[in-house]
PDB file of N, CA and C in Angstrom:
ATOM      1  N   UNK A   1     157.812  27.041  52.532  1.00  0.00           N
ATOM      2  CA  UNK A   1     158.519  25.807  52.746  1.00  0.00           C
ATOM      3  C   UNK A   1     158.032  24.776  51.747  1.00  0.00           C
ATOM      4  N   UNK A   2     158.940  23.852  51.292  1.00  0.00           N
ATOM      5  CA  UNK A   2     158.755  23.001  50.370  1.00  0.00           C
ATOM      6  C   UNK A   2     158.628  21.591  51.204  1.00  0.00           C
ATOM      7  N   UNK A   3     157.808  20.720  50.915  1.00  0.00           N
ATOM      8  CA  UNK A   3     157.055  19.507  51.680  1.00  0.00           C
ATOM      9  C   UNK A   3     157.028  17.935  50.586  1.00  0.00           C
ATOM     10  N   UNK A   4     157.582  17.372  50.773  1.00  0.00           N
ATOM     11  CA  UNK A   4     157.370  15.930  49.946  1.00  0.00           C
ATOM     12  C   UNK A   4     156.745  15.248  50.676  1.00  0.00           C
ATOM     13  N   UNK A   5     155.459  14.323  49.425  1.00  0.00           N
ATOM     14  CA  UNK A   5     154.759  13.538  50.377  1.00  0.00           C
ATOM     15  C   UNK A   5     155.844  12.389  50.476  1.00  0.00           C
ATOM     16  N   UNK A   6     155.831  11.270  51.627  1.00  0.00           N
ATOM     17  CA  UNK A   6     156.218  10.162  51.592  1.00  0.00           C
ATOM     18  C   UNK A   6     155.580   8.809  50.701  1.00  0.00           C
ATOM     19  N   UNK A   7     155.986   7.961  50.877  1.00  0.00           N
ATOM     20  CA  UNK A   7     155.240   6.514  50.104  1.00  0.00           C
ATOM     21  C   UNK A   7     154.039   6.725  50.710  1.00  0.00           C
ATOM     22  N   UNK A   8     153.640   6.279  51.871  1.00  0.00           N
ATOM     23  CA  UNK A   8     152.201   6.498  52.626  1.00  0.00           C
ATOM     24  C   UNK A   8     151.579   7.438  51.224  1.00  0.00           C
ATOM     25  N   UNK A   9     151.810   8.787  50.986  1.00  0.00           N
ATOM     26  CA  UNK A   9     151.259  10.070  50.260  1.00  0.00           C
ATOM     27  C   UNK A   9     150.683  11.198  51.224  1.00  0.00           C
ATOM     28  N   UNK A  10     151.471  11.091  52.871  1.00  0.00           N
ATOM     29  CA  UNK A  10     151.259  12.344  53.650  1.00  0.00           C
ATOM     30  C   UNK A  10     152.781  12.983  53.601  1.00  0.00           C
ATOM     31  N   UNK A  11     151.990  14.701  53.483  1.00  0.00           N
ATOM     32  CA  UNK A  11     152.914  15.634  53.658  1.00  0.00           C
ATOM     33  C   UNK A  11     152.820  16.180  55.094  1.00  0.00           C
ATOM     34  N   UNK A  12     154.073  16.223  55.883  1.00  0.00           N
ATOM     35  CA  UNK A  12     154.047  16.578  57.123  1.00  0.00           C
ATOM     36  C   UNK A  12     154.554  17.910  56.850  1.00  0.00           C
ATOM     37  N   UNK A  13     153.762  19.048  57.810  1.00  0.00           N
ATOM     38  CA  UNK A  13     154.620  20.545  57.927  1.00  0.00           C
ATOM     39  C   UNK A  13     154.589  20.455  59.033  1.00  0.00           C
ATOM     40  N   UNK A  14     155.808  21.150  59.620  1.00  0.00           N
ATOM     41  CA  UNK A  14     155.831  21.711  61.203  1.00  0.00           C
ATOM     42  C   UNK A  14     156.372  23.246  61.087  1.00  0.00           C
ATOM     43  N   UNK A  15     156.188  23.604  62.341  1.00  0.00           N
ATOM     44  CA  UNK A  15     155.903  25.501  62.119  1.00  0.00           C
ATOM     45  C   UNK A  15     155.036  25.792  61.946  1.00  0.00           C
ATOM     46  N   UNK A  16     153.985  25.055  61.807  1.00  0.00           N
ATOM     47  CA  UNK A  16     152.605  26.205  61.694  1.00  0.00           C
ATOM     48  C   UNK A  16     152.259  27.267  62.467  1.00  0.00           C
ATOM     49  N   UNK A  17     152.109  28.580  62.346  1.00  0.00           N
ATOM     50  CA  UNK A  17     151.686  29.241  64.024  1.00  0.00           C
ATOM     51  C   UNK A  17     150.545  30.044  63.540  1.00  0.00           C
ATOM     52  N   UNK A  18     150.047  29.224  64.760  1.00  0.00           N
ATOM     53  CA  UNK A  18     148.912  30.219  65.263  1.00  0.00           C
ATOM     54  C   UNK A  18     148.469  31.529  64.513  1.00  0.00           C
ATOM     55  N   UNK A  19     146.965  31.992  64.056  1.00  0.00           N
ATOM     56  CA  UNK A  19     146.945  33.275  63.950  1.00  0.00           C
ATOM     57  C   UNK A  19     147.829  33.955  62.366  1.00  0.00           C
ATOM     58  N   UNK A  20     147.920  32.575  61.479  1.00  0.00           N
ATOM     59  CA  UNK A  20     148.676  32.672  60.725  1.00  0.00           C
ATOM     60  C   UNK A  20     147.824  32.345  59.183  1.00  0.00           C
ATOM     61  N   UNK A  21     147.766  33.055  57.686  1.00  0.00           N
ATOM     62  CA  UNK A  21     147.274  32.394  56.690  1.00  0.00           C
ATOM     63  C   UNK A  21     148.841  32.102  56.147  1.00  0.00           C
ATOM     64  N   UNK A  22     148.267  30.460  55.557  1.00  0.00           N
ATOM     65  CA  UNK A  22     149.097  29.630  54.597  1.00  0.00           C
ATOM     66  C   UNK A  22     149.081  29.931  53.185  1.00  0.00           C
ATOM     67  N   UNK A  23     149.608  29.721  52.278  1.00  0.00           N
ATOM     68  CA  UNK A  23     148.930  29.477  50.930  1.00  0.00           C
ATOM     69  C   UNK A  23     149.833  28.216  50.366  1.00  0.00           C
ATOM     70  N   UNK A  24     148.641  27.329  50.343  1.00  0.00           N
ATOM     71  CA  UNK A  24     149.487  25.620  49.791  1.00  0.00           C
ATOM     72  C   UNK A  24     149.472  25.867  48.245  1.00  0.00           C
ATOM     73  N   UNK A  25     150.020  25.204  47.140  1.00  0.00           N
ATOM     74  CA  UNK A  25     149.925  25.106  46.349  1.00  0.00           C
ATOM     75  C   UNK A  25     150.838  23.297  46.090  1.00  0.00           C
ATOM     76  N   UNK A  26     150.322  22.395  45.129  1.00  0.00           N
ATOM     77  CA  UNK A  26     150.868  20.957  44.719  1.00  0.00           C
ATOM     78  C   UNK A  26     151.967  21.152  43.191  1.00  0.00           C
ATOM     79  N   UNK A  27     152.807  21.191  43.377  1.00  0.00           N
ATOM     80  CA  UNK A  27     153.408  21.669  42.588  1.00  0.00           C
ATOM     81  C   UNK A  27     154.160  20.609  41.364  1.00  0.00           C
ATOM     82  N   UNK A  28     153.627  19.040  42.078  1.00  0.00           N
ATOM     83  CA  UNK A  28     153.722  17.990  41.193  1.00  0.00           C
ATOM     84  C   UNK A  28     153.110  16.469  41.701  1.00  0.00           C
ATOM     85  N   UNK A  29     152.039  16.220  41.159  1.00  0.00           N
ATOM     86  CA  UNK A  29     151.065  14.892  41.061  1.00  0.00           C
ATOM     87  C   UNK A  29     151.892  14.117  40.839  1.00  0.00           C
ATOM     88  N   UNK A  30     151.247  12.709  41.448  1.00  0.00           N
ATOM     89  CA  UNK A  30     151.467  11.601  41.149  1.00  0.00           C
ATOM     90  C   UNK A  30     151.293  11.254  39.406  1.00  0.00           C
ATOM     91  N   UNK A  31     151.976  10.386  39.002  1.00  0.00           N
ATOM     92  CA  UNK A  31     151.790  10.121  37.341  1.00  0.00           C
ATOM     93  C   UNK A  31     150.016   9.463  37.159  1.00  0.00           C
ATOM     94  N   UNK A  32     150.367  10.490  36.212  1.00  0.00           N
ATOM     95  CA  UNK A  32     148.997   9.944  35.275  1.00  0.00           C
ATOM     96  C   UNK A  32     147.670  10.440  36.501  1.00  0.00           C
ATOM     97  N   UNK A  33     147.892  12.191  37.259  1.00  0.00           N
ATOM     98  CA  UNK A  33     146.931  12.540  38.000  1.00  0.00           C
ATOM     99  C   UNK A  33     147.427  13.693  38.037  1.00  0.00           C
ATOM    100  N   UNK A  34     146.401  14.577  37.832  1.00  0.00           N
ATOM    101  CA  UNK A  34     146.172  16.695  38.175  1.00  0.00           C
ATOM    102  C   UNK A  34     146.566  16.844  39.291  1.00  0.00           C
ATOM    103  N   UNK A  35     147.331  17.694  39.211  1.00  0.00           N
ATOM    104  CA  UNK A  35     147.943  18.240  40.277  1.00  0.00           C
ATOM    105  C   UNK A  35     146.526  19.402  41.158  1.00  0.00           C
ATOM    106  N   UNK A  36     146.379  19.281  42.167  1.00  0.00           N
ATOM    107  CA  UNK A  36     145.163  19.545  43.180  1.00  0.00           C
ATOM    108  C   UNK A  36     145.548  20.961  43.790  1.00  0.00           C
ATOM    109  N   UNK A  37     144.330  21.264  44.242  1.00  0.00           N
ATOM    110  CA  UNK A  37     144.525  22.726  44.912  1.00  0.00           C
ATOM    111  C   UNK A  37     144.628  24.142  43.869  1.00  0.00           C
ATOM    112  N   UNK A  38     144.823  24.602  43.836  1.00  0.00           N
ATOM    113  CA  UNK A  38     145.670  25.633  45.569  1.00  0.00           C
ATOM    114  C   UNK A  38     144.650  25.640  46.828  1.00  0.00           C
ATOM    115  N   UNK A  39     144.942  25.757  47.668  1.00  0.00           N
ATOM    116  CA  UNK A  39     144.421  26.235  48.508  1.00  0.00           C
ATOM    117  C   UNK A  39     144.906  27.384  49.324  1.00  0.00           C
ATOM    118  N   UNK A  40     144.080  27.927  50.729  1.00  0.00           N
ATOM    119  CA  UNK A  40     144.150  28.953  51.268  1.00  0.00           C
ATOM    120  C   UNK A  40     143.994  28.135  52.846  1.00  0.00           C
ATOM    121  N   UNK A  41     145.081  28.279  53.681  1.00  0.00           N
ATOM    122  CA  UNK A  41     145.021  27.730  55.190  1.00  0.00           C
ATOM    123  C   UNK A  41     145.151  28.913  55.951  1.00  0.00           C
ATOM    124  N   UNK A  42     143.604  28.857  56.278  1.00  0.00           N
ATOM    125  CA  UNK A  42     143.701  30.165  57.579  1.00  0.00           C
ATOM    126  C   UNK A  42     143.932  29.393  59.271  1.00  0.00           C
ATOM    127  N   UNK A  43     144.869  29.784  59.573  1.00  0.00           N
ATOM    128  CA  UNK A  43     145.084  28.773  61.231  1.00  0.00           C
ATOM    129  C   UNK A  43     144.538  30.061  62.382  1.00  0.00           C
ATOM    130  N   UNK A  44     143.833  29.858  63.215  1.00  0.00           N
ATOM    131  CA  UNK A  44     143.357  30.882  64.025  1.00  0.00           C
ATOM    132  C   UNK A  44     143.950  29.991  65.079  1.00  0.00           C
ATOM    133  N   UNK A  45     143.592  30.851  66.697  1.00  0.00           N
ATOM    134  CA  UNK A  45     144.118  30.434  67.797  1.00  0.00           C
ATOM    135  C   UNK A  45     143.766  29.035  68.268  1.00  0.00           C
ATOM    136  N   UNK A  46     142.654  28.764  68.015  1.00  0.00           N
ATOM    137  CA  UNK A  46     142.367  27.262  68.088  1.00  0.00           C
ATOM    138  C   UNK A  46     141.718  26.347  67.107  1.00  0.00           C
ATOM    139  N   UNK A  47     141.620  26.469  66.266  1.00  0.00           N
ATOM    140  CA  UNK A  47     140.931  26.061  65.256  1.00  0.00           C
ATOM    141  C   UNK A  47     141.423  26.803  63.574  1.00  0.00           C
ATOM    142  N   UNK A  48     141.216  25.721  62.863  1.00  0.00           N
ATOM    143  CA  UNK A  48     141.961  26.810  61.241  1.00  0.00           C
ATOM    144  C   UNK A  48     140.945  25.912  59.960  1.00  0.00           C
ATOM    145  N   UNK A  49     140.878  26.277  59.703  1.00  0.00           N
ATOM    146  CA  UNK A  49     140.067  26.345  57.931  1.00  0.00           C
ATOM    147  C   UNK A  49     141.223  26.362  57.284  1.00  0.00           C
ATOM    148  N   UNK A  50     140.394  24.946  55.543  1.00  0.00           N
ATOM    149  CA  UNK A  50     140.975  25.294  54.172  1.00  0.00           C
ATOM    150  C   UNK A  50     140.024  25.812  53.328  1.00  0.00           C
ATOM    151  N   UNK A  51     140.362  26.554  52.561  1.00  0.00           N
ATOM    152  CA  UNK A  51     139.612  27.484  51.507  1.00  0.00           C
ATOM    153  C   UNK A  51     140.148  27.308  50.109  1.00  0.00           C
ATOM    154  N   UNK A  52     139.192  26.625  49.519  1.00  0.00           N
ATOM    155  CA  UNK A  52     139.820  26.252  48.166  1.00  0.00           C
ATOM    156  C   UNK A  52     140.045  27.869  47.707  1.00  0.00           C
ATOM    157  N   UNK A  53     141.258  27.847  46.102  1.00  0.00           N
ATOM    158  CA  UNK A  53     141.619  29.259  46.017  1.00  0.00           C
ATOM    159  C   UNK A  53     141.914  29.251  44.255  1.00  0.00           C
ATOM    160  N   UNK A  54     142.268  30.460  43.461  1.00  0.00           N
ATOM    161  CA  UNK A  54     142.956  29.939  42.425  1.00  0.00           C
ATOM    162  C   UNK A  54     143.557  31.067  42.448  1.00  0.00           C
ATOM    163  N   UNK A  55     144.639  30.804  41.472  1.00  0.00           N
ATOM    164  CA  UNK A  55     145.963  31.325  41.515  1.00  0.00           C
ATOM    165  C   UNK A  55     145.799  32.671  40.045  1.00  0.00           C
ATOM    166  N   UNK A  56     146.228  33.418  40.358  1.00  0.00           N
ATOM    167  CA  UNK A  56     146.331  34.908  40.017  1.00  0.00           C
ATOM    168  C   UNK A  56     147.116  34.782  39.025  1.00  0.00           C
ATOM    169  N   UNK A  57     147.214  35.708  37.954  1.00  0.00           N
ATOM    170  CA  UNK A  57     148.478  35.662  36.624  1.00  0.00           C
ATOM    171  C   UNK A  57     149.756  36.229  37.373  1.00  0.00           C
ATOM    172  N   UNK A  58     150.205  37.120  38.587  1.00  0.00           N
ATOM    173  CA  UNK A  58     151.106  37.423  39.346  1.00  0.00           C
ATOM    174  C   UNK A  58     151.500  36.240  40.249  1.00  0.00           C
ATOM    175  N   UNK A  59     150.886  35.208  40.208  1.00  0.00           N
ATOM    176  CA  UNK A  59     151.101  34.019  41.332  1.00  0.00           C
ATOM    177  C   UNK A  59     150.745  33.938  42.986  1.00  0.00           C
ATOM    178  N   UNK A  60     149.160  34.856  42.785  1.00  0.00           N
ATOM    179  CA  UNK A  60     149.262  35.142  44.699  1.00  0.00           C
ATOM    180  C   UNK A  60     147.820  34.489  44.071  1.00  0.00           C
ATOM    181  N   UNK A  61     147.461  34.269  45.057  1.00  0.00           N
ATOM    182  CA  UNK A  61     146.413  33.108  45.402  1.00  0.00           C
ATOM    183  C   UNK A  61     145.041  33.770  46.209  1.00  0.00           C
ATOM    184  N   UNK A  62     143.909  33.830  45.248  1.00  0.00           N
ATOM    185  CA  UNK A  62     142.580  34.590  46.070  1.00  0.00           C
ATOM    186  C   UNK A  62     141.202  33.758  45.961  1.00  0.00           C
ATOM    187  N   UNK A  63     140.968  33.754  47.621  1.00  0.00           N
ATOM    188  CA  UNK A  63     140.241  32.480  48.243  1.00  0.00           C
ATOM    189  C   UNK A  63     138.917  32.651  47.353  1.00  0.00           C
ATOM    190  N   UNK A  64     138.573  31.538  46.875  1.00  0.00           N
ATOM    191  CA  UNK A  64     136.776  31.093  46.257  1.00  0.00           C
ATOM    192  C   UNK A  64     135.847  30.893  47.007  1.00  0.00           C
ATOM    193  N   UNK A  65     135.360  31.340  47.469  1.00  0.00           N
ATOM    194  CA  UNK A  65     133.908  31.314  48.339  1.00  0.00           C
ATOM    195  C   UNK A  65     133.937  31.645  49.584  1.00  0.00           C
ATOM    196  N   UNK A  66     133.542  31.557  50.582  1.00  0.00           N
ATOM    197  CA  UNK A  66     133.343  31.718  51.643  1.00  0.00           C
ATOM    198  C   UNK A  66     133.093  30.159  52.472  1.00  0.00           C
ATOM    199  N   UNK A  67     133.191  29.742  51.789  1.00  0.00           N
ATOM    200  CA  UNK A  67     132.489  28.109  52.636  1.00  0.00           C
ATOM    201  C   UNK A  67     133.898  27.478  52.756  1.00  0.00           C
ATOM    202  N   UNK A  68     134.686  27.295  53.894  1.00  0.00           N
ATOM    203  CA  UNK A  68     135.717  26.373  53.865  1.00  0.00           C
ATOM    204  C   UNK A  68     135.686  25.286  54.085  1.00  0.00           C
ATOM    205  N   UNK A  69     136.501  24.584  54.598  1.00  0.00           N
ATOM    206  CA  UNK A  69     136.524  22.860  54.761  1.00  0.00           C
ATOM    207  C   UNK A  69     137.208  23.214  56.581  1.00  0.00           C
ATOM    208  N   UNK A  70     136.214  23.082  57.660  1.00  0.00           N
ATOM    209  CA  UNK A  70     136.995  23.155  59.137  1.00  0.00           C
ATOM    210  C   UNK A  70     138.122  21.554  58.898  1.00  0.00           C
ATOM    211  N   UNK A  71     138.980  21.950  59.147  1.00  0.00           N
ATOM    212  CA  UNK A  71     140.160  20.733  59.799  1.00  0.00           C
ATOM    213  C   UNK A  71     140.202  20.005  61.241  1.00  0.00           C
ATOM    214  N   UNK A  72     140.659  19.146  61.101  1.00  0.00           N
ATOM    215  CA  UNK A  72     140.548  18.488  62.520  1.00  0.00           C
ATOM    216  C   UNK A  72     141.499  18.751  62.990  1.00  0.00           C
ATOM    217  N   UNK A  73     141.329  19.215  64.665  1.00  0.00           N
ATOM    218  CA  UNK A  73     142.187  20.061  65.537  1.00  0.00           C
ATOM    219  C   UNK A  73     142.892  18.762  66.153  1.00  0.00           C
ATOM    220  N   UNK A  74     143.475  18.432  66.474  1.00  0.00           N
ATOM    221  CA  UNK A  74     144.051  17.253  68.267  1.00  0.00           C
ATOM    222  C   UNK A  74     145.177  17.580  68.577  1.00  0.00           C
ATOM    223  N   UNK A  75     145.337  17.147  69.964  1.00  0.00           N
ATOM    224  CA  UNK A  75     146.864  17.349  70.532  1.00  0.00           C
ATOM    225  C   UNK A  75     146.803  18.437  71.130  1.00  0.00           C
ATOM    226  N   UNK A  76     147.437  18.850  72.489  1.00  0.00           N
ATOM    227  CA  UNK A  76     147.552  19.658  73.296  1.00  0.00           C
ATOM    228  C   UNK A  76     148.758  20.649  72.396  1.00  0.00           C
ATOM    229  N   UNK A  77     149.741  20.555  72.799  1.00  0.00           N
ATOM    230  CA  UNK A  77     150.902  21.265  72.255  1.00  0.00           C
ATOM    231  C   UNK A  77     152.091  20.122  71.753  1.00  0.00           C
ATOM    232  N   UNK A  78     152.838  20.225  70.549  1.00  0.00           N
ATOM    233  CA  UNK A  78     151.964  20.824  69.564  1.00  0.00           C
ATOM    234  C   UNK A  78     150.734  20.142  69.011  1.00  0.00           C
ATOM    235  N   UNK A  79     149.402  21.082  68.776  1.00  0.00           N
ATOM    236  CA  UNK A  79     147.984  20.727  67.873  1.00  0.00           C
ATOM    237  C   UNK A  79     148.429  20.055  66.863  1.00  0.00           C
ATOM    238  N   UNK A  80     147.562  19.442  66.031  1.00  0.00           N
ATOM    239  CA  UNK A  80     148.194  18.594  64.717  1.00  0.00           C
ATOM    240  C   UNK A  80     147.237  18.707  64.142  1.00  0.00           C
ATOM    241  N   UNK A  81     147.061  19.155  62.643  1.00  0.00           N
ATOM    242  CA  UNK A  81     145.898  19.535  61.762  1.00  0.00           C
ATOM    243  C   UNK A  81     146.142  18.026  60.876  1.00  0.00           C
ATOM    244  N   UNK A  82     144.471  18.000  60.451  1.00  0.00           N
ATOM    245  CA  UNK A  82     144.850  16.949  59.556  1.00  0.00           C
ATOM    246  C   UNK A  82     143.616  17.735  58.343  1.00  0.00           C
ATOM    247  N   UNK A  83     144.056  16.980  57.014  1.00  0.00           N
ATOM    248  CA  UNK A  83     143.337  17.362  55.867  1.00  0.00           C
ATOM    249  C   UNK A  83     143.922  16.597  54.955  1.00  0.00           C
ATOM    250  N   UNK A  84     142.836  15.927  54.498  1.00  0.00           N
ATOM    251  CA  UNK A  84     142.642  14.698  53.064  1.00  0.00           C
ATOM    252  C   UNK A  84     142.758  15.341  51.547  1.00  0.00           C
ATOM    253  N   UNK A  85     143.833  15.035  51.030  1.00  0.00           N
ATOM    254  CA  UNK A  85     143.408  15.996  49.851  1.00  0.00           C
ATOM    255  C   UNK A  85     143.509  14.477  48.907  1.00  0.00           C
ATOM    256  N   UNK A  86     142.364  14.330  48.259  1.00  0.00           N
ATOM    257  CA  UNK A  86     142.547  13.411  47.414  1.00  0.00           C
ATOM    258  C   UNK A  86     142.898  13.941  45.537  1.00  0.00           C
ATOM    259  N   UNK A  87     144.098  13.287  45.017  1.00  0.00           N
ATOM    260  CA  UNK A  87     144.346  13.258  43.506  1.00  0.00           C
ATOM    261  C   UNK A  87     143.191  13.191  42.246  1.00  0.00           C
ATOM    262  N   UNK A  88     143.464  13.485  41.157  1.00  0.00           N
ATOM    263  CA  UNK A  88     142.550  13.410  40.850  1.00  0.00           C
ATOM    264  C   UNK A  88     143.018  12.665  39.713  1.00  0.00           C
ATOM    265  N   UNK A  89     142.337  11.433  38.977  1.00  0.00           N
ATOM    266  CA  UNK A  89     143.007  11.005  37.602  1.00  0.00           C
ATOM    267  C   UNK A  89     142.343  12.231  36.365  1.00  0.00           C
ATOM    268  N   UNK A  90     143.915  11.792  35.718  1.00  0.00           N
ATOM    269  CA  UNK A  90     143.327  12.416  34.252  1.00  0.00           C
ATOM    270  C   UNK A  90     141.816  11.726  33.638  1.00  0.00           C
ATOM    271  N   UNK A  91     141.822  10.565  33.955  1.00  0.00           N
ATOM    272  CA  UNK A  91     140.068   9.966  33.410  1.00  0.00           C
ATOM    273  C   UNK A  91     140.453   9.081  31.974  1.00  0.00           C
ATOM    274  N   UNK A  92     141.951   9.864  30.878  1.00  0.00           N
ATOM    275  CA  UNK A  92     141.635   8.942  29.518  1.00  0.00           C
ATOM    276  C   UNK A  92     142.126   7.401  30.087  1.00  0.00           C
ATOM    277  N   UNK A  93     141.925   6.928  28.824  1.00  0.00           N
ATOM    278  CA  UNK A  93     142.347   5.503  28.500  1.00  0.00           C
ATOM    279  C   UNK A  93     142.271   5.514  27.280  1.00  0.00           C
ATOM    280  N   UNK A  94     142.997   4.842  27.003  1.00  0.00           N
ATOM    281  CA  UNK A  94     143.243   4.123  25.840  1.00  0.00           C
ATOM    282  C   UNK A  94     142.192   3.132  24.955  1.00  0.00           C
ATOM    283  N   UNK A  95     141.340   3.431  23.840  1.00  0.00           N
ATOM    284  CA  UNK A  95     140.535   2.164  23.589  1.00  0.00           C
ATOM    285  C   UNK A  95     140.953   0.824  23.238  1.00  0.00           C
ATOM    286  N   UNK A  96     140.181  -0.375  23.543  1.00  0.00           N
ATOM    287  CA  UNK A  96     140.249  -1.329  23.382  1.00  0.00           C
ATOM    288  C   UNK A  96     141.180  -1.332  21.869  1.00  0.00           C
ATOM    289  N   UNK A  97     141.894  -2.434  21.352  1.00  0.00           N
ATOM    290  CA  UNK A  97     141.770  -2.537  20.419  1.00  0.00           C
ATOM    291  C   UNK A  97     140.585  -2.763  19.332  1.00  0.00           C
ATOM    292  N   UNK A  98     140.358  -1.832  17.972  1.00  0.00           N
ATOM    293  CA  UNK A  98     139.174  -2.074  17.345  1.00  0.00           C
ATOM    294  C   UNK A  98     138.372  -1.418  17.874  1.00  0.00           C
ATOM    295  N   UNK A  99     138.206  -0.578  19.406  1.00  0.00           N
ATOM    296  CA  UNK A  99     137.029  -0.616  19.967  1.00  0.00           C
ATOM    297  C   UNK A  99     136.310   1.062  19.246  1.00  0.00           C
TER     298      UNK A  99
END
């Protein structure tokens, strides 16, 4: 499924189920910022992990480490995951004039 963030800059998914791996990928940054991720969303029955990942020359996606990032669980039915992914700037600038 394809996801646009809003103005805010959250992407809402619904359908997640249970017992299920994701594979996110950002497929276009904000201007003048790297596009972030991939990642790997493992959702288990109550609780789900992100696993940073990188992407394969075939385009399938294989998880980096073992150490994930746990997500925050809330909400009875439906649960609601949350996860911060912050942008990253490119870093140049331009020098001063002369500089």
């Amino acid at each position: 499924m394809k996801v646009t963030t809003g103005n805010d800059g959250i992407a809402t998914f619904t359908g997640i189920q249970r017992n299920t791996t994701y594979y996110l990928r950002e497929t276009q940054a904000p201007s003048n910022y790297m596009t972030a991720g991939p990642w790997i969303l493992v959702v288990g029955s109550e609780e789900a992990t992100l696993y940073p990942a990188t992407e394969n020359p075939d385009g399938t996606l294989t998880q980096t480490g073992e150490t994930g990032t746990p997500l925050t669980v809330s909400g009875t039915d439906p649960k609601v995951l949350s996860a911060t992914v912050r942008d990253i700037s490119w870093g140049y600038e331009l020098p001063d004039t002369g500089g």
